[in-house]
Protein backbone atom coordinates (compact mmCIF):
# COMPACT_ATOMS: atom_id res chain seq x y z
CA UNK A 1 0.00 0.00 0.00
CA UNK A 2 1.42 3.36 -0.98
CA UNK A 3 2.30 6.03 1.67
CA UNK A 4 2.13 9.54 1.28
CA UNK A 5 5.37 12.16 1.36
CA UNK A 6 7.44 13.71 3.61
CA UNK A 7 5.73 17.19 5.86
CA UNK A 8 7.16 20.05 4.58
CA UNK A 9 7.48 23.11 6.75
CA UNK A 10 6.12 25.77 4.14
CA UNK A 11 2.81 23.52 3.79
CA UNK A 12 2.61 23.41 8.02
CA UNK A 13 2.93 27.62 7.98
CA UNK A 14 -0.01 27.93 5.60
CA UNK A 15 -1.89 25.02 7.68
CA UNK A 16 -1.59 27.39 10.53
CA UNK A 17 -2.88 30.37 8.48
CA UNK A 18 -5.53 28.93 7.28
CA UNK A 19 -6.50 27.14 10.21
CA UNK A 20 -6.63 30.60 12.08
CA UNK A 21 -8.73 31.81 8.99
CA UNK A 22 -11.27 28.87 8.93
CA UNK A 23 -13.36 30.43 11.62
CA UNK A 24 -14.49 33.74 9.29
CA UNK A 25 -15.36 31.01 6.00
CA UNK A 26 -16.95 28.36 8.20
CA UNK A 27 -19.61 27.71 5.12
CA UNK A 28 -17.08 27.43 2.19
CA UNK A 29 -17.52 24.22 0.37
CA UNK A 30 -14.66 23.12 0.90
CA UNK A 31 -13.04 19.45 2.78
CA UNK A 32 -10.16 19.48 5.11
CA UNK A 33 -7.23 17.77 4.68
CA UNK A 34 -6.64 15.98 8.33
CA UNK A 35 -4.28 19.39 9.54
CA UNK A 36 -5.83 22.82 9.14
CA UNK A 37 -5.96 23.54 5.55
CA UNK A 38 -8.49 23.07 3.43
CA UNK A 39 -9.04 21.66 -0.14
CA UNK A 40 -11.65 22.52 -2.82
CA UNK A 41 -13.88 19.33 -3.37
CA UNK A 42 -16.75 19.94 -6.37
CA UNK A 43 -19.37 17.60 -4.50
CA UNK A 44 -18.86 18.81 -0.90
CA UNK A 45 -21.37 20.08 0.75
CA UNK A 46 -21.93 22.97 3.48
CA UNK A 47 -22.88 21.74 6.97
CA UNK A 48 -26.25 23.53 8.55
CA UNK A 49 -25.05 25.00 12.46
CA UNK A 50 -21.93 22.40 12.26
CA UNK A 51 -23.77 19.10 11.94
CA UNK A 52 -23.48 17.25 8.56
CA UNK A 53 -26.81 15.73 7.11
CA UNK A 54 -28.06 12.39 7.56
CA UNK A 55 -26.80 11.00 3.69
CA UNK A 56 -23.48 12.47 4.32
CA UNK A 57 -20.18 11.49 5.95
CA UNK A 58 -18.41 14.58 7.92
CA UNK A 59 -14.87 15.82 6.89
CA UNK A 60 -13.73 18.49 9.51
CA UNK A 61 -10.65 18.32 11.38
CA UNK A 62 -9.17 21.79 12.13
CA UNK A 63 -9.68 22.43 15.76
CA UNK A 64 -12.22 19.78 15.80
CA UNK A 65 -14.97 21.93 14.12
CA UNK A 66 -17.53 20.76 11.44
CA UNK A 67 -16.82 23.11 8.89
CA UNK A 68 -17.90 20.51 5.37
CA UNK A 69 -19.47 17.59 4.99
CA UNK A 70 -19.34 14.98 1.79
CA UNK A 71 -21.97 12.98 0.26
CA UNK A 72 -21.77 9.33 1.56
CA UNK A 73 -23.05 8.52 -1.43
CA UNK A 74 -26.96 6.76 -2.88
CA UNK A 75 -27.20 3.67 -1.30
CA UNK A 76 -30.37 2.56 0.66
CA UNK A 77 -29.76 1.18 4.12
CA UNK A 78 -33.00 -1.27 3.99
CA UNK A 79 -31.92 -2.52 0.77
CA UNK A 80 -29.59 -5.60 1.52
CA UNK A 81 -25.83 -6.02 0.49
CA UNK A 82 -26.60 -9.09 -2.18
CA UNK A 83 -24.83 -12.62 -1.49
CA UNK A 84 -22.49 -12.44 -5.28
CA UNK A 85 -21.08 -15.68 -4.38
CA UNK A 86 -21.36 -18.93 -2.29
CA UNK A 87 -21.16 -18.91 0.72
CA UNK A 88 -18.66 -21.48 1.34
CA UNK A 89 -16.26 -20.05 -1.90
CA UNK A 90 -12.56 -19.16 -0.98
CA UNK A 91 -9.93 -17.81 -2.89
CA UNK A 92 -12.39 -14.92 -4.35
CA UNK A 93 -9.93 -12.41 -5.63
CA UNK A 94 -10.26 -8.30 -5.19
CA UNK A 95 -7.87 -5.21 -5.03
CA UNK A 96 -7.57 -2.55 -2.78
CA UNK A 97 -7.74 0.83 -4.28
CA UNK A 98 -5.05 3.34 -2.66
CA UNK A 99 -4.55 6.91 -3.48
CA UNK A 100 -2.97 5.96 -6.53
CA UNK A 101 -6.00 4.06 -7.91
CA UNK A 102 -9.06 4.41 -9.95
CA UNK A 103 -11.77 1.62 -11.34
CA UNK A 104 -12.31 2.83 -15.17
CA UNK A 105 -15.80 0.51 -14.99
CA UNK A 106 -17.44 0.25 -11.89
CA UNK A 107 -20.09 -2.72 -13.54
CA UNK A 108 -17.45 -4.82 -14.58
CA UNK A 109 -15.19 -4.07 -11.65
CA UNK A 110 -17.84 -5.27 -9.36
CA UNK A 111 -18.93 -8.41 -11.05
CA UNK A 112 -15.05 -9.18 -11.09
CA UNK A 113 -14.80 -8.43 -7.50
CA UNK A 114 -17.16 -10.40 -6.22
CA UNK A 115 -18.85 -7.12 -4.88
CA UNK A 116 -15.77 -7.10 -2.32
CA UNK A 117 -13.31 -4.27 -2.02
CA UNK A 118 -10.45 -2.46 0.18
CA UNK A 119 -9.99 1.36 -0.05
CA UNK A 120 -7.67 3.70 1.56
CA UNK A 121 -9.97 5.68 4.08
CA UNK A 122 -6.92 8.11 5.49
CA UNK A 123 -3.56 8.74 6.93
CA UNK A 124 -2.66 11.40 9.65
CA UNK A 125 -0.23 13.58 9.69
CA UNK A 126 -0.11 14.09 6.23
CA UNK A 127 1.10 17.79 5.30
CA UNK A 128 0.80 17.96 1.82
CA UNK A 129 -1.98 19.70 0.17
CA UNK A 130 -1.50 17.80 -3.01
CA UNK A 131 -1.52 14.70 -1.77
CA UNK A 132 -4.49 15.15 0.54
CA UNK A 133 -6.33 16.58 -1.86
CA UNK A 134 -6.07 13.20 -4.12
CA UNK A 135 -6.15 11.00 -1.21
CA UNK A 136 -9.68 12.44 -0.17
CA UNK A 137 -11.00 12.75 -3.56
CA UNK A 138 -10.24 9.11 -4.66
CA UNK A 139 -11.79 8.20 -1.06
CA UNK A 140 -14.86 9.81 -2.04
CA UNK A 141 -15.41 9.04 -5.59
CA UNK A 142 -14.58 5.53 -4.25
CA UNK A 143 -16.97 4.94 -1.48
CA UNK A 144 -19.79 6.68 -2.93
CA UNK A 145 -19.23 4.21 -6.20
CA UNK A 146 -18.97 0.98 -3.93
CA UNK A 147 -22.13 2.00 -1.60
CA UNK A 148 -24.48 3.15 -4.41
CA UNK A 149 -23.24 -0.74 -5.52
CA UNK A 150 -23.72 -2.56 -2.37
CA UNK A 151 -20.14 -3.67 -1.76
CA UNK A 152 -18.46 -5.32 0.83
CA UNK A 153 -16.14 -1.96 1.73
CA UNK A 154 -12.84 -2.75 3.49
CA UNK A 155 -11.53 0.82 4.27
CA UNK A 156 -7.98 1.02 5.67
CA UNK A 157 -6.19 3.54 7.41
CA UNK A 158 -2.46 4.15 7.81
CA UNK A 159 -1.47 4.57 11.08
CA UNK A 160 1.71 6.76 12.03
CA UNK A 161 3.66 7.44 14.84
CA UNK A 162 3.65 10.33 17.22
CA UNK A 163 0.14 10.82 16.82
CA UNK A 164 -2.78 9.39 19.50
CA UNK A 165 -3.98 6.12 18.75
CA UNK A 166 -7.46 7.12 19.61
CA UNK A 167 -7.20 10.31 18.21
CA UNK A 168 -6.35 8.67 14.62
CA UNK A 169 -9.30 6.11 15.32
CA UNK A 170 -11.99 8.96 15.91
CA UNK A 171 -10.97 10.43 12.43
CA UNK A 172 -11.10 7.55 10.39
CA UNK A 173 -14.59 6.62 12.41
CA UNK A 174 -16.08 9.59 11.25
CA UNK A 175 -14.91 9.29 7.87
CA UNK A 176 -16.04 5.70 7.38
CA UNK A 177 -18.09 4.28 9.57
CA UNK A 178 -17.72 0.96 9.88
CA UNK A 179 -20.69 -2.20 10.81
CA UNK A 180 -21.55 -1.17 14.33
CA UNK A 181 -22.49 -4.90 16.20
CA UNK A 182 -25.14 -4.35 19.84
CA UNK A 183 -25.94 -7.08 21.34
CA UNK A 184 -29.20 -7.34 23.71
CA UNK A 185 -30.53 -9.43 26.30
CA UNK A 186 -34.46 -10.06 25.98
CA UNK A 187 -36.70 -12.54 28.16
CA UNK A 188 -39.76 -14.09 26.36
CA UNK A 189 -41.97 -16.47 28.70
CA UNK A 190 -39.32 -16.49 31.19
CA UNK A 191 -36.44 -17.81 28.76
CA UNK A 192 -33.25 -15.18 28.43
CA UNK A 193 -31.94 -14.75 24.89
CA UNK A 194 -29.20 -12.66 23.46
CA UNK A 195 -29.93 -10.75 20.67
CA UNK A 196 -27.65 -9.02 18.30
CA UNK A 197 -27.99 -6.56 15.50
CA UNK A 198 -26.03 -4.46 13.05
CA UNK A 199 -25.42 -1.11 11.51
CA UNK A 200 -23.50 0.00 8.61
CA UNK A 201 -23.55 -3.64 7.76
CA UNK A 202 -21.26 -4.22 5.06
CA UNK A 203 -18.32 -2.14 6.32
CA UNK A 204 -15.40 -3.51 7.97
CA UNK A 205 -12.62 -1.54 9.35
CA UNK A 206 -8.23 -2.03 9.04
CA UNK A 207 -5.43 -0.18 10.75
CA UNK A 208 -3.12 -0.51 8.44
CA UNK A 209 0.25 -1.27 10.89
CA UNK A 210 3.54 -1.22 8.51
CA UNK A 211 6.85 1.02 9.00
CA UNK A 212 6.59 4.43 8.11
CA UNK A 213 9.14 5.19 5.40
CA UNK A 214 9.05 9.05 5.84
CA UNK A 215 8.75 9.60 9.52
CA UNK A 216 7.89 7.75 12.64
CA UNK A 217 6.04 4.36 12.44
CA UNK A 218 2.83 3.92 14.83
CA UNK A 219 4.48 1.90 18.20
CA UNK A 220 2.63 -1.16 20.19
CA UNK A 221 1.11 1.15 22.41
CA UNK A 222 -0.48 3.36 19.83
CA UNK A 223 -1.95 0.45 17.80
CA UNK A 224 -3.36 -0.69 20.70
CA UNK A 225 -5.19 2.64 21.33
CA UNK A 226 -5.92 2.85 17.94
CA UNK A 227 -7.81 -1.08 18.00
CA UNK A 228 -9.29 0.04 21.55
CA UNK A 229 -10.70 3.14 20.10
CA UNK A 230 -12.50 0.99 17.55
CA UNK A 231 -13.63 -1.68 19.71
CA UNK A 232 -15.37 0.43 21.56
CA UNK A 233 -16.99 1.91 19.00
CA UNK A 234 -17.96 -0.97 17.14
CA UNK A 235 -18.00 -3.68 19.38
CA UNK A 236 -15.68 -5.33 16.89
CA UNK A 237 -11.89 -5.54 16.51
CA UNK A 238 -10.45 -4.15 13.14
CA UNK A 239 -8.87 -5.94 10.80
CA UNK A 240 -4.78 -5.60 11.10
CA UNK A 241 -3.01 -4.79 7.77
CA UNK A 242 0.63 -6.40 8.26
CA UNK A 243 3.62 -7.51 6.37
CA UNK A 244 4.12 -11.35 7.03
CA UNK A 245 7.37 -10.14 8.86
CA UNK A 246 5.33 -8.09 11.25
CA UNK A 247 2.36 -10.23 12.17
CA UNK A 248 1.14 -9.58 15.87
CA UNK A 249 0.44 -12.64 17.80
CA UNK A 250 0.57 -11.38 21.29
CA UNK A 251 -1.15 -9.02 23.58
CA UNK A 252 -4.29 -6.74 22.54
CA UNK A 253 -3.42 -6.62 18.88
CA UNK A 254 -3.47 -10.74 18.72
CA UNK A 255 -7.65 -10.82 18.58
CA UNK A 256 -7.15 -8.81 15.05
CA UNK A 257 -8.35 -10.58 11.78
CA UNK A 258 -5.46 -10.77 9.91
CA UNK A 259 -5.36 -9.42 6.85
CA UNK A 260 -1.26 -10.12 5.29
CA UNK A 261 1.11 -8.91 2.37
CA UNK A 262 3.30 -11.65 1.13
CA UNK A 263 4.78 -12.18 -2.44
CA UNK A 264 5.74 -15.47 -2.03
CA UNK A 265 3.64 -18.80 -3.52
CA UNK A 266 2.83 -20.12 -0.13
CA UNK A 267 -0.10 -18.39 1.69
CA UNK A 268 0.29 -16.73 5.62
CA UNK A 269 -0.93 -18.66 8.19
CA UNK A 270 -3.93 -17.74 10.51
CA UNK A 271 -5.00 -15.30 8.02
CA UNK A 272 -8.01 -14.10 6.61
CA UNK A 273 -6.88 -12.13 3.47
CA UNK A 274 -3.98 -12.70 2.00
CA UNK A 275 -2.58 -10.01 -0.48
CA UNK A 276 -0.29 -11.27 -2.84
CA UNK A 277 0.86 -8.79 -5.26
CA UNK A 278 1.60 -5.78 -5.30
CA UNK A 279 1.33 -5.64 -8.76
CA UNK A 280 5.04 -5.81 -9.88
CA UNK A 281 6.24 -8.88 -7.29
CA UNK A 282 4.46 -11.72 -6.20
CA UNK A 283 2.03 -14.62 -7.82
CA UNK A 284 -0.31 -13.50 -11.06
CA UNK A 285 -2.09 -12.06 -11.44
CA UNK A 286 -1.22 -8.63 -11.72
CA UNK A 287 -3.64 -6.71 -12.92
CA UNK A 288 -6.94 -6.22 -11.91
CA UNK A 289 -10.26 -5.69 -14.22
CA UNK A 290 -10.51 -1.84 -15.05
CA UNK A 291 -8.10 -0.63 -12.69
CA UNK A 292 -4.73 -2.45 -13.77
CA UNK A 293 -1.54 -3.41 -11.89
CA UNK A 294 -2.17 -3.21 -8.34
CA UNK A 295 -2.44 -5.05 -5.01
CA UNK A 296 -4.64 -7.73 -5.18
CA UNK A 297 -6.09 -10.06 -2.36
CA UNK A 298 -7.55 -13.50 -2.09
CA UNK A 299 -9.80 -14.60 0.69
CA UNK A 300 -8.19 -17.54 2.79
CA UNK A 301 -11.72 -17.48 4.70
CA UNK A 302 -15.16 -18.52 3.19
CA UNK A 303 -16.85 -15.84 1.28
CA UNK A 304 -19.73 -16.17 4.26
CA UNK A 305 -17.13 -15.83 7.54
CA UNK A 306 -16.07 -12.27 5.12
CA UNK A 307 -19.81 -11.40 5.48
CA UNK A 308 -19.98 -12.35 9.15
CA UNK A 309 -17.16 -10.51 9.80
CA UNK A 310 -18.79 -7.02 7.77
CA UNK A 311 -22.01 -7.77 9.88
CA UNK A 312 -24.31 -9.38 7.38
């Protein structure tokens, strides 16, 4: 998965500035970039007295105001995600689209995907306006594309170091809310049952945990926030994104699905997705229908435990 550049200290002066001038343009369509400054996004929308509407996600981060909101895209909640394969198939094959990725033809992309794909949701600490502004953009056109289709969304966030664990959860919750599990107790003639339902269904959520090749990489402690945060939220853990040289067996960070890069022939253990090219090394293929050479993933779990697992 591709990481974004280095800060640069120009880019953090005119964060400041137009952090301290955000307060005066409050209504601007415009999307925030994770830091302060802000970006010009066509299909943003203005929030009404800081809350976003109900069809939209929120996209504020500059002294924790809601200052724009963006469309979460057409999809009806009561209609459900369809089953596109059976239940029992493994080995279904789907990318993950990163900054650096588009889908040319979202019909035939989903048919070839199975209806199943990952997306990078965000990544603090991220200075550059440039690369913000095509990080959130693909994030947008991406979601909206895969909810108004009813896809299995596997968003993905890079976690860095230096930054709250928690703090870098609550972002990435409000950007893409995962399947939210509640579980009940009711008593009917006497006899106690549990009962459990879903949100969001069809969502599940990844910290991305990998070294951070331009500044400092998210520690033990902070991934543990980080999957803390979420659990809390959700009442699920996340998914952990991991090279196979980095897999966490111990502590908090052990009851993570796995979900593990390796370009060798012979799939991880104890894993539930298994990506396997990046699309230069590793085993064919290495393309992808309509969106070319990138990373591409195969279930190692049925095709019904995924579903389970995104709360359907």
């Amino acid at each position: 998965m591709e990481k974004a550049s280095k800060p640069n200290v120009f880019v953090l002066i005119a964060i400041l500035v137009v952090c301290a001038l955000s307060r005066a343009v409050a209504a601007t369509v415009s999307c925030p970039n994770g830091n302060g400054s802000y970006i010009s996004i066509a299909d943003a929308v203005a929030p009404v007295k800081g809350v976003c509407p109900s069809n939209t996600i929120k996209a504020s981060y500059c002294n924790g105001q809601v200052v724009s909101c963006i469309p979460s895209g057409t999809a009806d909640a009561t209609t459900p995600i369809p089953v596109r394969a059976a239940l029992s198939a493994t080995g279904l094959m789907f990318p993950d689209l990163n900054m650096f990725r588009s889908v040319s033809n979202w019909d035939t992309f989903e048919s070839a995907s199975h209806g199943i794909v990952g997306i990078k949701v965000w990544q603090s600490g991220v200075q550059s306006s440039k690369i913000n502004a095509q990080m959130l953009a693909n994030f947008v056109q991406n979601y909206q594309q895969a909810l108004s289709r009813k896809m299995i969304i596997i968003g993905y966030v890079f976690g860095i170091g230096g930054i709250s664990g928690t703090t870098q959860a609550d972002t990435a919750l409000v950007m893409f809310p995962p399947s939210v599990v509640t579980t009940t107790t009711e008593i009917v003639n006497g006899v106690k049952s549990t009962v459990t339902t879903d949100t969001n269904p069809g969502r599940i959520f990844v910290l991305d945990l990998e070294n951070n090749p331009d500044g400092r990489s998210m520690s033990t402690a902070e991934a543990e926030a980080f999957v803390t945060r979420v659990y809390k939220k959700t009442g699920r853990y996340p998914f952990l994104y991991t090279s196979l040289h980095n897999v966490r067996t111990t502590g908090l960070l052990a009851n993570c699905p796995r979900w593990v890069a390796s370009y060798i022939s012979t799939p991880p253990k104890a894993t539930a997705i298994w990506q396997f090219t990046n699309g230069v090394y590793g085993m064919q293929p290495h393309s992808f229908s309509t969106v070319g050479k990138c990373d591409i993933n195969k279930l190692l779990i049925t095709y019904g435990e995924l579903r389970k697992m995104a709360g359907l």
